[in-house]
Protein backbone atom coordinates (compact mmCIF):
# COMPACT_ATOMS: atom_id res chain seq x y z
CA UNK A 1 0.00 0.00 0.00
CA UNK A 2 1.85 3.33 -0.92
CA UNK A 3 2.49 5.64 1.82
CA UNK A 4 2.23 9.60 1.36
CA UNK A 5 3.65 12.43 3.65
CA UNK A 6 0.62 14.96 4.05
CA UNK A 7 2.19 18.92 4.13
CA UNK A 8 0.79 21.81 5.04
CA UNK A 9 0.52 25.22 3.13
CA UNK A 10 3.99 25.89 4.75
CA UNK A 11 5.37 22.55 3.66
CA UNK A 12 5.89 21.31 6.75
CA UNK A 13 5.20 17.57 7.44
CA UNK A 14 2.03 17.24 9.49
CA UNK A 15 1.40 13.60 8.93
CA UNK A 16 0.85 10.86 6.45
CA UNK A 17 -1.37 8.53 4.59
CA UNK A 18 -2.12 5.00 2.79
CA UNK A 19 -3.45 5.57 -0.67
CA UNK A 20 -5.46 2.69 -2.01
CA UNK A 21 -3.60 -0.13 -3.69
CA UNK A 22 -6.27 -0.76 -6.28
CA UNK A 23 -5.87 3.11 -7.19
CA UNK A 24 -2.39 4.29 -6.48
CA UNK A 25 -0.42 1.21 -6.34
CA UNK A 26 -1.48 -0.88 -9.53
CA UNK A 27 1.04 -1.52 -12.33
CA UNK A 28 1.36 1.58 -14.92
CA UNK A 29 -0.35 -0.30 -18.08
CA UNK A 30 1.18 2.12 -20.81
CA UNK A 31 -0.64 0.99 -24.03
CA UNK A 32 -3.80 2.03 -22.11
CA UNK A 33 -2.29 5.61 -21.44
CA UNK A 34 -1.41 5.99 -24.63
CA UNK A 35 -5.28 5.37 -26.06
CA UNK A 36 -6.65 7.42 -23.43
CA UNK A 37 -4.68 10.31 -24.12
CA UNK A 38 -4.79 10.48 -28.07
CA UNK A 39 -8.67 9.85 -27.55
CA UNK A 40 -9.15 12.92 -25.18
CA UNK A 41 -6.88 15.31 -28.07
CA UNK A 42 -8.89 13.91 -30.84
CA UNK A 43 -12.17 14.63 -28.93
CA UNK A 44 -10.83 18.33 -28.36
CA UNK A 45 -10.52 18.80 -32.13
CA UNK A 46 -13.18 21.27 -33.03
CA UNK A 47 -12.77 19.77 -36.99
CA UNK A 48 -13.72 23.41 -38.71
CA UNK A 49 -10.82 23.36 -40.90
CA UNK A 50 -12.47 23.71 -44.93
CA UNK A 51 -11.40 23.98 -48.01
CA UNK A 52 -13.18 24.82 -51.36
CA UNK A 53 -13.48 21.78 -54.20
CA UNK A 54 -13.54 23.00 -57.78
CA UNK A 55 -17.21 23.61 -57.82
CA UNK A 56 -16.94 25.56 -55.07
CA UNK A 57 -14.83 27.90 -56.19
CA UNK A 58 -16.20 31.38 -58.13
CA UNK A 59 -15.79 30.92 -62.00
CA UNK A 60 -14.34 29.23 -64.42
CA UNK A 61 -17.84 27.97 -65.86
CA UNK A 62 -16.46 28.34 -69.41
CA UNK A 63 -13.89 26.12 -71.67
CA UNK A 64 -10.59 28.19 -71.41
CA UNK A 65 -9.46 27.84 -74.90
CA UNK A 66 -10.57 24.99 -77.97
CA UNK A 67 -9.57 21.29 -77.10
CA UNK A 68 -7.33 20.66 -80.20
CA UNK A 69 -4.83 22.64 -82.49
CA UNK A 70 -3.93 25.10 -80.55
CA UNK A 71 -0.42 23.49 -79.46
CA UNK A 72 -1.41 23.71 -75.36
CA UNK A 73 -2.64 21.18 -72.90
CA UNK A 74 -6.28 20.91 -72.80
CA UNK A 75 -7.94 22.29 -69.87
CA UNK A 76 -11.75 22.02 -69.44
CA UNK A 77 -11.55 25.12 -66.56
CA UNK A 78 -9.72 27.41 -65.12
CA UNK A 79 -10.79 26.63 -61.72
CA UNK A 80 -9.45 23.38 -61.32
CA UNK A 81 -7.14 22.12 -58.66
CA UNK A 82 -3.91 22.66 -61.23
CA UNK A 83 -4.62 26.48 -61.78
CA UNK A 84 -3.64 29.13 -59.47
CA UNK A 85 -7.25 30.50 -57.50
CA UNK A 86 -8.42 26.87 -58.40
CA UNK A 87 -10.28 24.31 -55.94
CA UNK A 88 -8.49 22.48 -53.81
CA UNK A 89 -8.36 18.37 -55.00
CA UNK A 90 -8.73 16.00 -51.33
CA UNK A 91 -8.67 19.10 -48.91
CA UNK A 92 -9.98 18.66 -45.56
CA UNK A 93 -13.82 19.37 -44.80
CA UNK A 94 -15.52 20.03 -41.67
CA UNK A 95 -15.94 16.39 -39.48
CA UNK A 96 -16.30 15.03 -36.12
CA UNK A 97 -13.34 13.32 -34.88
CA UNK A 98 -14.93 12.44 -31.21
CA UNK A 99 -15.09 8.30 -30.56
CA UNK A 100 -15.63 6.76 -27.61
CA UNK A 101 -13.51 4.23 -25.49
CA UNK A 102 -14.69 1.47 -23.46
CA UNK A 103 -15.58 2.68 -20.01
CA UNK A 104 -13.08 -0.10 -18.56
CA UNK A 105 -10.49 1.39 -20.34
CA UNK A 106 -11.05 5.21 -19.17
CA UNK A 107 -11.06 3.63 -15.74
CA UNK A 108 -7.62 1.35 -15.74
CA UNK A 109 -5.98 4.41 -17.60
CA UNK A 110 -6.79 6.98 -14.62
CA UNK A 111 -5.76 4.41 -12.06
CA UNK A 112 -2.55 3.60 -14.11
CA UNK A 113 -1.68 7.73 -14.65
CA UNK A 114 -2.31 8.26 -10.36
CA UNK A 115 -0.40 5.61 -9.66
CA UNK A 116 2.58 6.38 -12.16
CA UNK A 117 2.21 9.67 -10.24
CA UNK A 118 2.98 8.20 -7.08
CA UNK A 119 5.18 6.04 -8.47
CA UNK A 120 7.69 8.57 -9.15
CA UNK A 121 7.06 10.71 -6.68
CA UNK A 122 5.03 13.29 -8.21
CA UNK A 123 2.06 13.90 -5.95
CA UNK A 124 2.06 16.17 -3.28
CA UNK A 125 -0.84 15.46 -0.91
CA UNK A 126 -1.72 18.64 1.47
CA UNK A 127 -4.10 18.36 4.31
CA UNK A 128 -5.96 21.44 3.34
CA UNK A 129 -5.79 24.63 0.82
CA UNK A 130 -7.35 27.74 2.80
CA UNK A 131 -7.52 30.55 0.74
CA UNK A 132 -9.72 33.40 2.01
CA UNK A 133 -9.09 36.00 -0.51
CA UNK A 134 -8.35 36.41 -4.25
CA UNK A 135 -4.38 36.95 -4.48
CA UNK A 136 -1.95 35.02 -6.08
CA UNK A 137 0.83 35.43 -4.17
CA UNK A 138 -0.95 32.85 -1.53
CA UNK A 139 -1.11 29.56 -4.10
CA UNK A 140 2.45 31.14 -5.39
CA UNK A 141 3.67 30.73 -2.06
CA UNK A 142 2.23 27.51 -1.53
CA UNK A 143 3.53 25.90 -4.34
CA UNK A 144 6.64 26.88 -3.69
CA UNK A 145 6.71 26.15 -0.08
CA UNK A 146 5.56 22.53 -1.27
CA UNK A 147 8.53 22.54 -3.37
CA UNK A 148 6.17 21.74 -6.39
CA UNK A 149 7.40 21.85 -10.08
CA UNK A 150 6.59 25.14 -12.28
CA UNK A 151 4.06 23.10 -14.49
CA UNK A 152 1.84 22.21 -11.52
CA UNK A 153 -1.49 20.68 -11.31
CA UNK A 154 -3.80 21.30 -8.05
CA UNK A 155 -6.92 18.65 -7.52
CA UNK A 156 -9.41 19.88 -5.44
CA UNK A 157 -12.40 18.02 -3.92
CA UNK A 158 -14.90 20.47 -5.54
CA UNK A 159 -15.06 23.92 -6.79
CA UNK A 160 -13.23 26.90 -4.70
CA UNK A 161 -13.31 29.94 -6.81
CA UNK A 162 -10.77 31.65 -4.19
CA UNK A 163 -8.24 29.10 -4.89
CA UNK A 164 -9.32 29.16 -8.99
CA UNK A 165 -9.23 32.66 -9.54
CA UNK A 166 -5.63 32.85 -7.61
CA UNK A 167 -3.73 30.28 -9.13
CA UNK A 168 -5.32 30.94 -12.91
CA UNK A 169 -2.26 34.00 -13.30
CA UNK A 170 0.27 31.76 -12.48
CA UNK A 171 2.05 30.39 -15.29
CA UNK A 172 2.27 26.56 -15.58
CA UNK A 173 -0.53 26.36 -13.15
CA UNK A 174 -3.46 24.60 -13.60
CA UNK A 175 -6.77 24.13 -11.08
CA UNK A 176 -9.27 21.21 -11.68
CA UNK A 177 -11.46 19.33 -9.88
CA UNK A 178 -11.96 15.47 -8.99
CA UNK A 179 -15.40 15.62 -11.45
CA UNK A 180 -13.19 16.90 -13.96
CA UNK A 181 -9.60 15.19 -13.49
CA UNK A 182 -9.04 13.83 -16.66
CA UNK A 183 -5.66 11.50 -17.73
CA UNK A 184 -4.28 13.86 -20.22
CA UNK A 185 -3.62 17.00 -17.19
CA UNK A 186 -2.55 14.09 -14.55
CA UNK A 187 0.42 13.28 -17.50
CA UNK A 188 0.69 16.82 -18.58
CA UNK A 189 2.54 18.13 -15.42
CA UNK A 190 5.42 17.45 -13.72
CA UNK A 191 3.92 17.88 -10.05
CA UNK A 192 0.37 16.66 -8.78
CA UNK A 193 -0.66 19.06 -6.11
CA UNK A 194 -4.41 16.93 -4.39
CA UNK A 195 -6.11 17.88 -1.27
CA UNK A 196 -6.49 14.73 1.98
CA UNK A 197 -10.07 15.21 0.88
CA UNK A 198 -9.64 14.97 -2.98
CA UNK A 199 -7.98 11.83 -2.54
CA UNK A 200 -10.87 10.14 -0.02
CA UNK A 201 -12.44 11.51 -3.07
CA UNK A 202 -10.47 9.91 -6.38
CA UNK A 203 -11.09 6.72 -4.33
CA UNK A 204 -14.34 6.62 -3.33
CA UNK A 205 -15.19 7.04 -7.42
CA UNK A 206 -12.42 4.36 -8.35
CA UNK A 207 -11.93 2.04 -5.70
């Protein structure tokens, strides 16, 4: 069962704590990372990209010169995809590139990216965040306290606008939430920064 120091704000030690071995402790299954993660870019594709096919394109409704004798290629229009200001021949067109995955899968490849967190030491677990105003110097100083990488993701048990709207300037810095963790952000950045109750949380969903 891994075992977790539990910091403060000030990064001092106040304590730690089993994770769950069927959560944090299973064996990093990398092939299932890897579908996870191109699935969740492919689903964030908004697919608007468009080009114009030759009868799309204005003109070029009339034979540009006879077909025979007059010593050039024979061209039927001026507007297709050889001709300067011509269509475009197997451009892309607007399309949906969201599939789905297998619910089992989603679920093995969250509890393989938290446990590859753990794994190599990139969680931070803190017993509480307690922000009471907006300012960004408190979450600055908190991260850095916590000795937490620059590109730094904190979990929180639910929404805290305090702590959202002061860590949103910081660079690197992203806030989520344990209804929103997705595997993409857990593999995106370098440190993990979750909350004692985030983690009663993340297990209580995947346990």
């Amino acid at each position: 069962m891994p075992n977790v120091a539990i910091l403060n704000m000030a990064g001092e030690n106040v304590g730690t704590m089993d994770l769950a071995d069927g959560v944090f402790g299973i064996e990093v299954n990398e092939a299932v990372l890897h579908q996870v993660v191109v699935n969740y870019l492919a689903n964030q594709r908004q697919g608007t990209q468009s080009t114009k096919t030759r009868t799309e394109v204005r003109g070029g409704g009339r034979k540009p010169w006879r077909q025979k004798g007059t010593g050039r290629a024979r061209q039927g229009s001026i507007r297709a995809p050889q001709w300067t200001g011509g269509g475009v021949a197997l451009g892309p067109k607007p399309r949906d590139y969201r599939y789905t995955l297998n619910k089992k899968v989603k679920r093995l490849a969250m509890k393989s990216a938290l446990s590859a967190k753990v794994q190599s030491g990139e969680i931070i677990v803190l017993d509480n965040i307690v922000v009471d105003e907006i300012k960004t110097k408190t979450v600055a100083d908190m991260l850095k306290n916590i000795n937490a990488a620059k590109k730094a993701l904190i979990v929180l048990p639910e929404k805290n606008d305090n702590i959202y709207l002061s860590a949103r300037n910081i660079e690197g810095v992203e806030t989520t939430f344990v209804n929103t963790l997705n595997v993409y952000s857990i593999l995106k950045y370098d440190s993990m920064v979750v909350t004692k109750d985030a983690v009663a949380k993340i297990e209580e969903v995947y346990a």
